[in-house]
Protein backbone atom coordinates (compact mmCIF):
# COMPACT_ATOMS: atom_id res chain seq x y z
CA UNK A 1 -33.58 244.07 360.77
CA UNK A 2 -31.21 245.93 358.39
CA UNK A 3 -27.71 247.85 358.76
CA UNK A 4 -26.07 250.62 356.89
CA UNK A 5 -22.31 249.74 355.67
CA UNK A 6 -20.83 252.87 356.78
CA UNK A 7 -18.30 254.45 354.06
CA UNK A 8 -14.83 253.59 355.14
CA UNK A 9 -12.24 257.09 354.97
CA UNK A 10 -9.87 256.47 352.30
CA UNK A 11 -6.07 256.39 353.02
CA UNK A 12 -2.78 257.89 350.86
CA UNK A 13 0.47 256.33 351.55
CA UNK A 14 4.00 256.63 349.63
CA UNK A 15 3.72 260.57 348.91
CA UNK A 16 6.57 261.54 346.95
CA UNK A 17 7.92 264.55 345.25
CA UNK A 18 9.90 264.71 341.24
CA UNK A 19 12.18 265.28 340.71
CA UNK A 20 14.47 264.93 343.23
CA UNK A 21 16.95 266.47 343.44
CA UNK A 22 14.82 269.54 342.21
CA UNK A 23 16.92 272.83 340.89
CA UNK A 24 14.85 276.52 340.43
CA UNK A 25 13.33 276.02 337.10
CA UNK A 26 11.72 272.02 337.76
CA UNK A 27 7.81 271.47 337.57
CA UNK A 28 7.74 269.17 340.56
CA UNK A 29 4.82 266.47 340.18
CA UNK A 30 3.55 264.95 343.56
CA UNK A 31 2.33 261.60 343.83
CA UNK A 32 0.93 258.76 346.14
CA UNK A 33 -0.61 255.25 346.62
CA UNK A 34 -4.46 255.36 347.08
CA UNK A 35 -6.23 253.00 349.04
CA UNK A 36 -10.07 252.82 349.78
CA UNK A 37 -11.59 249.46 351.55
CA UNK A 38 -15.38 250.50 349.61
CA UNK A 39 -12.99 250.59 346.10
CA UNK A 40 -13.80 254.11 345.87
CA UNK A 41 -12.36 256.47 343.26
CA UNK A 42 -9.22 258.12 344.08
CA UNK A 43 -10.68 261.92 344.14
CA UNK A 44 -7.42 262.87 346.68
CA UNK A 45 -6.57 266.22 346.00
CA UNK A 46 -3.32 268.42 346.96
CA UNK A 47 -2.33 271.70 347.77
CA UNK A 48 1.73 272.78 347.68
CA UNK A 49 3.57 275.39 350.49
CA UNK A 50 6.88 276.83 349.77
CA UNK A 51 8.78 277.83 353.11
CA UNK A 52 5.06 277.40 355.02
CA UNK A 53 3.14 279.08 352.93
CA UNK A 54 0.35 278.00 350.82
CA UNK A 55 1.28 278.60 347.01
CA UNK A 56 -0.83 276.61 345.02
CA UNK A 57 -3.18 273.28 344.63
CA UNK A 58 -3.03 270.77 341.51
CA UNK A 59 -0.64 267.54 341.33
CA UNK A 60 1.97 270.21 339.71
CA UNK A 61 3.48 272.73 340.54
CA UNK A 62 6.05 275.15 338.25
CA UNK A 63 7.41 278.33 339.26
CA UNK A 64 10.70 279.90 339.98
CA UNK A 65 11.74 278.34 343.35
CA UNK A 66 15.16 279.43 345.00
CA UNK A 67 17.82 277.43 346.13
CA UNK A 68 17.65 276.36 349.60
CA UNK A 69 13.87 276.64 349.68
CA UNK A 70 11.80 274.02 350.92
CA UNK A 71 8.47 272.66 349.01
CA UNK A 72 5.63 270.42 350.72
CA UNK A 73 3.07 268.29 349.06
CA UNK A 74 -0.18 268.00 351.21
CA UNK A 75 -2.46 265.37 350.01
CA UNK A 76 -5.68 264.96 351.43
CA UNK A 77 -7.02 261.81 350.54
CA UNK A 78 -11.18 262.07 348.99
CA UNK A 79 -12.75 258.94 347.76
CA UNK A 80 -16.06 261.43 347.01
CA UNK A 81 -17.76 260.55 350.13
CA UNK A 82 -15.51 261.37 353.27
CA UNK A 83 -12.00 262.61 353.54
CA UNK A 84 -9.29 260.72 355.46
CA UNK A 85 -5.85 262.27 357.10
CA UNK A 86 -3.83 264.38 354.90
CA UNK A 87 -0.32 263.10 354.40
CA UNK A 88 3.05 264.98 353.11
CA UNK A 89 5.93 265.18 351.83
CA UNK A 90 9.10 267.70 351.54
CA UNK A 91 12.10 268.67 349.83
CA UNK A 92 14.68 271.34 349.42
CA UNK A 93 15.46 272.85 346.40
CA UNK A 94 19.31 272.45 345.39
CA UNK A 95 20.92 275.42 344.96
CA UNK A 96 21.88 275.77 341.05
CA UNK A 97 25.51 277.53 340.42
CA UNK A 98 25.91 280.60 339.06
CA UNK A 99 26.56 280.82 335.29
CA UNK A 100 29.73 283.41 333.92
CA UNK A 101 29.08 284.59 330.64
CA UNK A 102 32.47 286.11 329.43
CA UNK A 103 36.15 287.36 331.14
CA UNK A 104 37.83 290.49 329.67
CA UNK A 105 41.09 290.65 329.66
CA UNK A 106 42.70 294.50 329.57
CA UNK A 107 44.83 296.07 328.09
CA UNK A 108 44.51 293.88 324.91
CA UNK A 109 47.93 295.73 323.53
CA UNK A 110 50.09 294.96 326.15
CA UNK A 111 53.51 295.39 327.35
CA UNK A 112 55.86 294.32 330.20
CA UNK A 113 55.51 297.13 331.96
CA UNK A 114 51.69 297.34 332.04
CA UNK A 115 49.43 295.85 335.08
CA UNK A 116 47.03 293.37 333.54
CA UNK A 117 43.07 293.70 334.20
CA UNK A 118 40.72 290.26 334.77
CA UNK A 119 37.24 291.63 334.69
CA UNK A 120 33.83 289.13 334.94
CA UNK A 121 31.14 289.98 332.55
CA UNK A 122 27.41 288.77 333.28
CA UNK A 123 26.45 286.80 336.32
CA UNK A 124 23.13 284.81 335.81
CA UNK A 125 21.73 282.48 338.41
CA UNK A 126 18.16 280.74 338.12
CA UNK A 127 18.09 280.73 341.78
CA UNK A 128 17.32 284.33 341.76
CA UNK A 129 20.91 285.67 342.91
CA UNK A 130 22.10 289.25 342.38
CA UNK A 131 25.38 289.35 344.06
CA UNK A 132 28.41 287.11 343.40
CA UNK A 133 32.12 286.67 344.66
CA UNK A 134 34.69 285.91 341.97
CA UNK A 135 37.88 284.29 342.40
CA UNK A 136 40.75 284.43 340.40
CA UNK A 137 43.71 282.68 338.33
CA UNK A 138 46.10 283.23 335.71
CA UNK A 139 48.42 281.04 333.35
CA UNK A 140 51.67 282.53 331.60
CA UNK A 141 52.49 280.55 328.64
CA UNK A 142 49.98 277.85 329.99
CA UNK A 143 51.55 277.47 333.38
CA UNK A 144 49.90 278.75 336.73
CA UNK A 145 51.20 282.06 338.28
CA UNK A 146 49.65 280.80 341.81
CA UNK A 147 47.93 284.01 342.07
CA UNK A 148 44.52 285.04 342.86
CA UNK A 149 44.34 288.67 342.47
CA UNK A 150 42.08 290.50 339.93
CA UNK A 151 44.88 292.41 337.97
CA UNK A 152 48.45 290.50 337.34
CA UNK A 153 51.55 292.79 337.50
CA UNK A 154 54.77 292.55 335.19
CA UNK A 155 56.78 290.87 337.81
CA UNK A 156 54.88 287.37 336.34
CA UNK A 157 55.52 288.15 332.62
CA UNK A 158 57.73 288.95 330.03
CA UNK A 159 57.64 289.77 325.84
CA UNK A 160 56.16 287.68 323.67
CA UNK A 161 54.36 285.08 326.51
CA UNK A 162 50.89 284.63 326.28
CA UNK A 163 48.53 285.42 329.64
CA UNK A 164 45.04 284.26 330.32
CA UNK A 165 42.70 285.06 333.19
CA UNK A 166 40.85 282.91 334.66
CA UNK A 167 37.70 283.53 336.90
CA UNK A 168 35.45 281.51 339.16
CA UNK A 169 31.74 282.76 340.30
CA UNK A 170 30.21 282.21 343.52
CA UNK A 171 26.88 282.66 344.31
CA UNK A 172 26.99 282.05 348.15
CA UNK A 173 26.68 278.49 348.14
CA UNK A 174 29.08 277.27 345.39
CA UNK A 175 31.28 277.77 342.51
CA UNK A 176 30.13 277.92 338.99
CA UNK A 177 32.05 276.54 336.04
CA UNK A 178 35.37 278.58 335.45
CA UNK A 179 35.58 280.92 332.23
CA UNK A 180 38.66 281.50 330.71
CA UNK A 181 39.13 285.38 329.18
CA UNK A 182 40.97 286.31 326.04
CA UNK A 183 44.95 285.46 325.74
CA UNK A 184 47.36 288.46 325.36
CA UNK A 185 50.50 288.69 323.96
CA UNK A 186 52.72 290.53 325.76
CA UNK A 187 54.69 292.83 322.70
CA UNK A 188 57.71 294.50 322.83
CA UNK A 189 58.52 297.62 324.25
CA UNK A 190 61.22 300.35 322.27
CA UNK A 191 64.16 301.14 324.16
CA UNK A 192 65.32 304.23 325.08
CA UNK A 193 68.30 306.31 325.55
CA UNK A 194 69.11 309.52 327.76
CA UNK A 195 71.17 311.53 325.28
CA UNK A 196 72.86 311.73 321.54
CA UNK A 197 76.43 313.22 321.64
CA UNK A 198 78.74 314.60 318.92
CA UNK A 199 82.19 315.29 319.40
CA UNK A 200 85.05 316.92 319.53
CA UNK A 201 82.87 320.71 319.76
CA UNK A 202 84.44 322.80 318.94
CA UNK A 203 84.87 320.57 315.30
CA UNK A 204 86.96 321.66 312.11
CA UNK A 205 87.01 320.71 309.01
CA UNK A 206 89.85 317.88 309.28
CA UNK A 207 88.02 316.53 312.73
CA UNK A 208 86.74 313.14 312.91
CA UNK A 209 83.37 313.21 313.98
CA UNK A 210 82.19 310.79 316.61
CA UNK A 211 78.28 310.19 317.90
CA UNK A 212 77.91 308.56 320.85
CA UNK A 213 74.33 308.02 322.99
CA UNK A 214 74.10 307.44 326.44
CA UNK A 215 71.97 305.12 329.12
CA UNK A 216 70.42 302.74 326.88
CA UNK A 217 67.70 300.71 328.67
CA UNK A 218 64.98 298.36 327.58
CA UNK A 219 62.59 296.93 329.89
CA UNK A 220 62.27 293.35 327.96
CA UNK A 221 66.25 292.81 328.32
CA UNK A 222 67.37 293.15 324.89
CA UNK A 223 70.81 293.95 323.75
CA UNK A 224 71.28 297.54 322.48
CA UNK A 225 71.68 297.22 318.92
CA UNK A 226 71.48 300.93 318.05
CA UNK A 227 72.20 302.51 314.44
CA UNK A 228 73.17 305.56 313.51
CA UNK A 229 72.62 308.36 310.67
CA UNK A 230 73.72 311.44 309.50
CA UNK A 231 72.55 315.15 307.90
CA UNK A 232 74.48 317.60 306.45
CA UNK A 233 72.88 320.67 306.30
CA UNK A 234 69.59 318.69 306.66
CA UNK A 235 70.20 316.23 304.04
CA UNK A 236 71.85 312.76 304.88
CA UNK A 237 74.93 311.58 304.18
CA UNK A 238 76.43 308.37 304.72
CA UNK A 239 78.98 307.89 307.60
């Protein structure tokens, strides 16, 4: 009498997803060991699910994945005869930070008595994020103010110091690289007084003539170091 080998179902083992980590923009490959008692051909073929659902077949896949998703690799192992049990693997995408493409810092002419302005620019994020959270810092003359507000008041700065913004993105997850804005120079500010008085008034022609001004003030501190100078009848004259 005679028998019939009967095809033995083929086996995968080792199924693995690259890269790993994997980050939004990745084509992720999937591979596996093949085994086959008859020495068949590998003819295993795969199909891919994002989340649970089915998204594509092929030993690659490339697409725009989000962070925090999770990608399978379902290979069902074919050795052209029979099929054996599918196998799988999984991973989760990492979540990619959010990229900060410029800080403005406003007014760019400023003075000591102005409220400074931090202001983010574009937010990009390959994970497919719209909405981001910003946090803030500031240096005076290169040292840190230890505050985190969006504008910087007066209190923190005086003439001629340099200020920089600078500002963190968040995308949910975690922080992108910090960008710093432009530097200002804080300028001077002209002082100012209340009032210009000439005396004695009545005046005759043998008075001495004094001008006096009253409540100088200048917000950056400085001395008052006020001139003076004269008309007569509209033209000037030298006191």
């Amino acid at each position: 009498g005679s028998i019939t080998i009967e095809n033995t179902l083929p086996t995968v083992t080792d199924v693995t997803i690259s890269p790993d980590p994997a980050y939004a923009d990745d084509s992720l490959t999937c591979g596996w060991t093949f085994a086959d008692d008859d020495d068949d051909d590998d003819a295993s073929y795969v199909t891919w699910s994002v989340d649970g659902s089915e998204v594509g077949t092929g030993t690659t896949l490339t697409g725009e994945f989000l962070g925090g998703q999770e990608v399978t690799c379902w290979v069902t192992p074919d050795d052209e005869t029979d099929t054996g049990e599918v196998e799988s693997s999984s991973i989760t995408i990492t979540n990619t930070p959010p990229v900060l493409a410029s800080v403005t810092l406003t007014p760019e002419e400023a003075y000591e008595s102005d409220t400074l302005l931090c202001t983010p620019g574009d937010t990009t994020d390959i994970d497919s994020t719209t909405e981001f959270t910003y946090s803030y810092g500031w240096t005076v003359n290169g040292i840190d103010t230890g505050t985190g507000d969006a504008s910087l008041s007066s209190d923190y700065f005086d003439r001629d110091q340099e200020v920089i913004c600078i500002v963190v993105p968040h995308d949910g997850t975690e922080d992108g690289d910090p960008v710093e804005s432009n530097a200002v120079t804080i300028l001077n500010t002209a002082p100012t007084i209340d009032s210009v008085t000439l005396s004695p008034d009545p005046v005759y022609a043998a008075d001495l003539l004094v001008c006096s001004h009253d409540n100088y003030d200048d917000i950056d501190g400085d001395g008052d170091e006020s001139t003076y100078s004269w008309t007569l009848n509209g033209a000037s004259i030298f006191a």
